[in-house]
PDB file of N, CA and C in Angstrom:
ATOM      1  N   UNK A   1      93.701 107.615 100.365  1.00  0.00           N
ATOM      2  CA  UNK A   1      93.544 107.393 101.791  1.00  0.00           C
ATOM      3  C   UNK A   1      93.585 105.892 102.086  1.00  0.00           C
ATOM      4  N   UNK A   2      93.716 105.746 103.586  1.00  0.00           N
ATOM      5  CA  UNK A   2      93.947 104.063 103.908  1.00  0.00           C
ATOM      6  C   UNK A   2      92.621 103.118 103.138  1.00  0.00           C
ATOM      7  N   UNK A   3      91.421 103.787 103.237  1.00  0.00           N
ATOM      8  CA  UNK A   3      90.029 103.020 102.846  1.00  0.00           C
ATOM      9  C   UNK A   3      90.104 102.548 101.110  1.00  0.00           C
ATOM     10  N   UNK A   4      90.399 103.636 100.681  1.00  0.00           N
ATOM     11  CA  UNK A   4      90.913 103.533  99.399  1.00  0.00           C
ATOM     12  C   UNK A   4      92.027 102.198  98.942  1.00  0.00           C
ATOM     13  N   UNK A   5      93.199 102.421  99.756  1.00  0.00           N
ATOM     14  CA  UNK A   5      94.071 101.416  99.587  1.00  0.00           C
ATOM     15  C   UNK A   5      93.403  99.945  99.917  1.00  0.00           C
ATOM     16  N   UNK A   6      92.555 100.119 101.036  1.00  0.00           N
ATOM     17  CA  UNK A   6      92.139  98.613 101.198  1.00  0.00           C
ATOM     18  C   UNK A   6      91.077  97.959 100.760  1.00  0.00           C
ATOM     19  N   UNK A   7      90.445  99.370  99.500  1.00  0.00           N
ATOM     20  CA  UNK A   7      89.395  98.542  98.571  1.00  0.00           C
ATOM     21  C   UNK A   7      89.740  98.387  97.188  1.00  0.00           C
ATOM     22  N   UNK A   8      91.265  98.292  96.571  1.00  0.00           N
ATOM     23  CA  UNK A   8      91.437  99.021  95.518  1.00  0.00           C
ATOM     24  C   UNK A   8      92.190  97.835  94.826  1.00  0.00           C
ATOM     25  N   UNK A   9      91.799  96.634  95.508  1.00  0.00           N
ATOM     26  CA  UNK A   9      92.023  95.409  94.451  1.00  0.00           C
ATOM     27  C   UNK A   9      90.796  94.455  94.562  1.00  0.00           C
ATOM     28  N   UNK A  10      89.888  95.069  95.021  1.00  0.00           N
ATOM     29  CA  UNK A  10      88.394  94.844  95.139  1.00  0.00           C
ATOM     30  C   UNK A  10      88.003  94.804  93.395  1.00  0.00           C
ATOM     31  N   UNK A  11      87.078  93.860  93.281  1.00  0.00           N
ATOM     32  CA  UNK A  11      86.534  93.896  92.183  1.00  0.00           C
ATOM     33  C   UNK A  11      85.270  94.853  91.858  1.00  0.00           C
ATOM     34  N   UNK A  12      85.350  95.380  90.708  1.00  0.00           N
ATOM     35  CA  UNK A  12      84.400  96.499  90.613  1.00  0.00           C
ATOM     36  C   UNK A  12      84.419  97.723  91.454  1.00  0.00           C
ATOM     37  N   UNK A  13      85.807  97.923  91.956  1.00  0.00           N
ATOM     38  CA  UNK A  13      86.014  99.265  92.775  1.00  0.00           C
ATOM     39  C   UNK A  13      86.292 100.178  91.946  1.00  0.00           C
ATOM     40  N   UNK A  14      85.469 101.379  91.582  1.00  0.00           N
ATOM     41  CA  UNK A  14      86.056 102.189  90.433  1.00  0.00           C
ATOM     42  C   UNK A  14      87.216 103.117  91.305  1.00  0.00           C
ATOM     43  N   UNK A  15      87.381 103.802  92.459  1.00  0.00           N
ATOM     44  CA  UNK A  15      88.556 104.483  92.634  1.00  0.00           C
ATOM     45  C   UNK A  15      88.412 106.165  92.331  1.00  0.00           C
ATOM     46  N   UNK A  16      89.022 106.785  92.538  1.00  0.00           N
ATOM     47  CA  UNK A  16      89.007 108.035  91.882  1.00  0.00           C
ATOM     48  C   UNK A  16      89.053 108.092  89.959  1.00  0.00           C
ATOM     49  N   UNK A  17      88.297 109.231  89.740  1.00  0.00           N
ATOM     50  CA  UNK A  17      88.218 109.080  88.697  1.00  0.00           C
ATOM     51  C   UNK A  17      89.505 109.927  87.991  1.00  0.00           C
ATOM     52  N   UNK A  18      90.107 110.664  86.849  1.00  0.00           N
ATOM     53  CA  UNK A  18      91.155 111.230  86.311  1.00  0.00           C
ATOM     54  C   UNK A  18      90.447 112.541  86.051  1.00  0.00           C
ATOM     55  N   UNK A  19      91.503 113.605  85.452  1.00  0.00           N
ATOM     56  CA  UNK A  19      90.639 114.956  85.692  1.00  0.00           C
ATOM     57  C   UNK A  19      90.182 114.776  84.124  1.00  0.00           C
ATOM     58  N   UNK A  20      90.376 113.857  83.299  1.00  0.00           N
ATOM     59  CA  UNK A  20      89.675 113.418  81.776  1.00  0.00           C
ATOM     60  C   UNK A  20      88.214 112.355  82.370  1.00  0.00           C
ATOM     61  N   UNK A  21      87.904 112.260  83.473  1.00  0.00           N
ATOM     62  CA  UNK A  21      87.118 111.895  83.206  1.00  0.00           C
ATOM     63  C   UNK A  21      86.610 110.218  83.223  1.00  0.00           C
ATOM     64  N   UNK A  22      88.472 109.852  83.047  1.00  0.00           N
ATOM     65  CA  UNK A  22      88.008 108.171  82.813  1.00  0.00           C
ATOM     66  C   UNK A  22      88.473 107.201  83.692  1.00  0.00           C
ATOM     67  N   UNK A  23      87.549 106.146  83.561  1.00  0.00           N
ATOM     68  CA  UNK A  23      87.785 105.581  85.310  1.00  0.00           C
ATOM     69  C   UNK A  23      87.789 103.885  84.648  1.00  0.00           C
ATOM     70  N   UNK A  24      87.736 103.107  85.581  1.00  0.00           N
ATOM     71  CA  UNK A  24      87.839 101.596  85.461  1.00  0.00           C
ATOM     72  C   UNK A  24      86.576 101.083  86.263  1.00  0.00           C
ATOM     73  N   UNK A  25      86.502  99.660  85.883  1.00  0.00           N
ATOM     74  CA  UNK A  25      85.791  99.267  86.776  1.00  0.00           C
ATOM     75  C   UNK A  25      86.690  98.768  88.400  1.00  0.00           C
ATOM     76  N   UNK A  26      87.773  98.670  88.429  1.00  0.00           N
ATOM     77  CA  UNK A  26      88.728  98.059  89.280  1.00  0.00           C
ATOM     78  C   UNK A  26      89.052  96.322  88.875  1.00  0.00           C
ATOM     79  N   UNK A  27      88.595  95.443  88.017  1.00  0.00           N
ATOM     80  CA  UNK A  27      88.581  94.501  87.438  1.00  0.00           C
ATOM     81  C   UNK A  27      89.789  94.165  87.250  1.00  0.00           C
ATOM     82  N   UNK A  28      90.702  94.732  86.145  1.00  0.00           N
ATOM     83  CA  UNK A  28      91.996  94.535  85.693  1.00  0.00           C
ATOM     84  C   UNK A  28      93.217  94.263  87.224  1.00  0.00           C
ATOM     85  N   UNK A  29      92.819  95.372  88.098  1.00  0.00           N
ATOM     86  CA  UNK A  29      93.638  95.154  89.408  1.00  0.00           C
ATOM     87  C   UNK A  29      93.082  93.936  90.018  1.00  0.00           C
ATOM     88  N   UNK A  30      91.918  93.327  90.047  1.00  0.00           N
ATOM     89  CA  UNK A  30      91.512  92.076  91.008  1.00  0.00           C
ATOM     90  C   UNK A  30      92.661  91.088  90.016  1.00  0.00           C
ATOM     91  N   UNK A  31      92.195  90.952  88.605  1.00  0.00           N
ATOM     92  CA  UNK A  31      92.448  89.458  87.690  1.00  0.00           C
ATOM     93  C   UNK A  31      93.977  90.063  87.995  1.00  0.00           C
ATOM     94  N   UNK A  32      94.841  90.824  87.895  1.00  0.00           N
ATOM     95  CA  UNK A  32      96.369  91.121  88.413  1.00  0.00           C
ATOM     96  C   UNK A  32      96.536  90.348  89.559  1.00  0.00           C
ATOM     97  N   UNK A  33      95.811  90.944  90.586  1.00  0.00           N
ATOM     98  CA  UNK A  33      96.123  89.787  91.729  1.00  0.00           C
ATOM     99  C   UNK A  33      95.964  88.793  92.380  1.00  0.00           C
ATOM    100  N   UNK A  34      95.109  88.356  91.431  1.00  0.00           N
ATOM    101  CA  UNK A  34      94.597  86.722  91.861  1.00  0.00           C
ATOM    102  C   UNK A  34      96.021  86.006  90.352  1.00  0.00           C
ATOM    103  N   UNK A  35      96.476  86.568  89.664  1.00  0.00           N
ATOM    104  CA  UNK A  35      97.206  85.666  88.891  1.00  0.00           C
ATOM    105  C   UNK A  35      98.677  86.023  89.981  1.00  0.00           C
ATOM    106  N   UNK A  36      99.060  86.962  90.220  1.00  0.00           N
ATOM    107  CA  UNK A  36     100.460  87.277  91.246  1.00  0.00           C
ATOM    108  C   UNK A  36     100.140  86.162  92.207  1.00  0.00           C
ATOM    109  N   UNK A  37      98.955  85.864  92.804  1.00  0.00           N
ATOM    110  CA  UNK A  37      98.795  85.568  94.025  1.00  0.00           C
ATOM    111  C   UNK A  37      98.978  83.728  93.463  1.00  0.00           C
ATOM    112  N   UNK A  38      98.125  83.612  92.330  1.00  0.00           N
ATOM    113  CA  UNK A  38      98.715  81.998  91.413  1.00  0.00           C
ATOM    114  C   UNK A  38      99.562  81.847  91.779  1.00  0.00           C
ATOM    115  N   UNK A  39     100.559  82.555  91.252  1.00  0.00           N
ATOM    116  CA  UNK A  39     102.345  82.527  91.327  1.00  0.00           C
ATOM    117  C   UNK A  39     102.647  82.444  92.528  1.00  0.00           C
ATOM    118  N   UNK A  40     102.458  82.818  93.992  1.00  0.00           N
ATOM    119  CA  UNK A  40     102.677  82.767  95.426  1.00  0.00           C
ATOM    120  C   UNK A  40     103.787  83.855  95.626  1.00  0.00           C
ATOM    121  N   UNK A  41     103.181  85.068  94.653  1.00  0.00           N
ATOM    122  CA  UNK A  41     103.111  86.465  95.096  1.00  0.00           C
ATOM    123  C   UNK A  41     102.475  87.440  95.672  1.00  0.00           C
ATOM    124  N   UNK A  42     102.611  88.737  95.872  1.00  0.00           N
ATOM    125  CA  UNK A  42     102.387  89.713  96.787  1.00  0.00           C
ATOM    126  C   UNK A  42     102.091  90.632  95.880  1.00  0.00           C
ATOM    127  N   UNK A  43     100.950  91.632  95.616  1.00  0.00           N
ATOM    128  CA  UNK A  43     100.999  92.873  95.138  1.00  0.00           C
ATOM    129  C   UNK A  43     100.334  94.128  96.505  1.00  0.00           C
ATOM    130  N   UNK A  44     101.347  95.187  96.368  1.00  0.00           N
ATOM    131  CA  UNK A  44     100.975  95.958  97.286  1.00  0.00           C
ATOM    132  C   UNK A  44     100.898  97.562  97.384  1.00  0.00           C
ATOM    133  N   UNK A  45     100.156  98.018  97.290  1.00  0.00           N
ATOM    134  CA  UNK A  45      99.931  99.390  96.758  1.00  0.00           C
ATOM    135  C   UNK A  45     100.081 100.573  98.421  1.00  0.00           C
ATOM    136  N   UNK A  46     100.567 101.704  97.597  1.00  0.00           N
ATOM    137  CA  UNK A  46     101.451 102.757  98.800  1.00  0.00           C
ATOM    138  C   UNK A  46     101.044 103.763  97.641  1.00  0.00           C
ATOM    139  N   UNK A  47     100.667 105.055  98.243  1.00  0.00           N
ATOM    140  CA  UNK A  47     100.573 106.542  97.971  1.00  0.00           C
ATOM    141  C   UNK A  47     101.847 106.837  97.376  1.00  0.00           C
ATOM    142  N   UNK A  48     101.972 107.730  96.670  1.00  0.00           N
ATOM    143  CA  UNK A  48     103.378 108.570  96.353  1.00  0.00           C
ATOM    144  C   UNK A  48     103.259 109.685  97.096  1.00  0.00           C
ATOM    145  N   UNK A  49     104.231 110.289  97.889  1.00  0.00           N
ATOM    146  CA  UNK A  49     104.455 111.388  98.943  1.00  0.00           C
ATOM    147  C   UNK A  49     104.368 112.966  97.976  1.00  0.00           C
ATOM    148  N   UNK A  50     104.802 112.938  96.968  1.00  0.00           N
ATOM    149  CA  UNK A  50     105.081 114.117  96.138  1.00  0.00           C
ATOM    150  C   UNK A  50     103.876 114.101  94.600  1.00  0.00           C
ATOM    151  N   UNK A  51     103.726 113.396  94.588  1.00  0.00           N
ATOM    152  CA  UNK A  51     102.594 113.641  93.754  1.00  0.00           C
ATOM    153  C   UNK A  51     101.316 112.254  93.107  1.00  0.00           C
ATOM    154  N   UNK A  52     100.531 113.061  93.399  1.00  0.00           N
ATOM    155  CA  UNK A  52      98.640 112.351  92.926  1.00  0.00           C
ATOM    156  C   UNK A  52      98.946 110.731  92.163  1.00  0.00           C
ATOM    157  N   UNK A  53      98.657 109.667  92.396  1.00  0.00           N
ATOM    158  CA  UNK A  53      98.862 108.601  92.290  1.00  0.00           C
ATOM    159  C   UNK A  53      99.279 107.544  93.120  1.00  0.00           C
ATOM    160  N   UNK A  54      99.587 106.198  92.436  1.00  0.00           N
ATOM    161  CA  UNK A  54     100.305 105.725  93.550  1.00  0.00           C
ATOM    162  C   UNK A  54     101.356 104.637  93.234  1.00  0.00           C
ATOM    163  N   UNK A  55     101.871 104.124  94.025  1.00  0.00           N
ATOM    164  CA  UNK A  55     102.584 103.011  93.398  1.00  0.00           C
ATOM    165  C   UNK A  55     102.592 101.218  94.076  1.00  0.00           C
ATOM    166  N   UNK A  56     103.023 100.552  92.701  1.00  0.00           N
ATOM    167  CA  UNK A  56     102.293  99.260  93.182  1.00  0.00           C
ATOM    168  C   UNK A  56     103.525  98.568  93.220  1.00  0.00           C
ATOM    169  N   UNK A  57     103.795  97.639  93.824  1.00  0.00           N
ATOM    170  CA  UNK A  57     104.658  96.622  93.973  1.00  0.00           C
ATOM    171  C   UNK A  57     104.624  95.520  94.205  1.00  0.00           C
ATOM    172  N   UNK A  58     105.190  94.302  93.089  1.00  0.00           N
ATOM    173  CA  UNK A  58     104.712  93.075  92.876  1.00  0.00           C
ATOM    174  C   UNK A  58     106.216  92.150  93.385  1.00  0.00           C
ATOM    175  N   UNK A  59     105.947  91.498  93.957  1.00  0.00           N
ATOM    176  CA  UNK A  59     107.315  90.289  94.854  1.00  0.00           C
ATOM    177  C   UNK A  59     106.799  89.071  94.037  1.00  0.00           C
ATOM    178  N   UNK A  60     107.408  88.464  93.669  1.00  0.00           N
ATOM    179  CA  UNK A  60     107.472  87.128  92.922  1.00  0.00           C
ATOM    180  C   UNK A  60     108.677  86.489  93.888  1.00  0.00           C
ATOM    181  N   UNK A  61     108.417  84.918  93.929  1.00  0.00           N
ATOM    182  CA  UNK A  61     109.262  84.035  94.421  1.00  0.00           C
ATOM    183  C   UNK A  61     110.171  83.699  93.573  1.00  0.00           C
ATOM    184  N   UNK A  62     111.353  83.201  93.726  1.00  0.00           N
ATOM    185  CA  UNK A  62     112.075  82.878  92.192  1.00  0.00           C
ATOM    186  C   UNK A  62     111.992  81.796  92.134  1.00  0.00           C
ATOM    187  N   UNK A  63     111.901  80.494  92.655  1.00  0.00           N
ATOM    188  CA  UNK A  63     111.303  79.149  93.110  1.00  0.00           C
ATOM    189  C   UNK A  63     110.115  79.097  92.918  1.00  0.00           C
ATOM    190  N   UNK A  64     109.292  78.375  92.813  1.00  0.00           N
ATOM    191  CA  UNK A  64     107.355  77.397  93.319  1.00  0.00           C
ATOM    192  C   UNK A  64     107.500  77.114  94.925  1.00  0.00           C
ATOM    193  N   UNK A  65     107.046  77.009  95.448  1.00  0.00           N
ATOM    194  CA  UNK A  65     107.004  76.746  96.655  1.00  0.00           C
ATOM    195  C   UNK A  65     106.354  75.528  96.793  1.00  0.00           C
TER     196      UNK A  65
END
């Protein structure tokens, strides 16, 4: 859901858990986007329409700015 998406590079957001059981702290997604964001990139996360998950998408500059 939207709430989800806009806490889910939050640090320490665990997220839904898997039907095994195993979850994250949300950690690995913050330190991901504070290093993309180093670079004077974008990471941006969207639902998949057809099935449970989601998908992420990272824009890099090809230049430094």
């Amino acid at each position: 859901d939207s709430e989800a998406l806009r806490r889910l590079f939050l640090p320490f957001e665990e997220g839904r858990r898997s039907a095994f059981g195993l979850g994250g702290l949300g950690v690995s997604r913050y330190v991901c986007k504070a290093i993309i964001e180093a670079h004077h990139g974008v990471i941006t996360a969207r639902p998949r329409e057809a099935n449970p998950g989601g998908i992420l998408t990272v824009t890099l500059p090809l230049s430094a700015r």
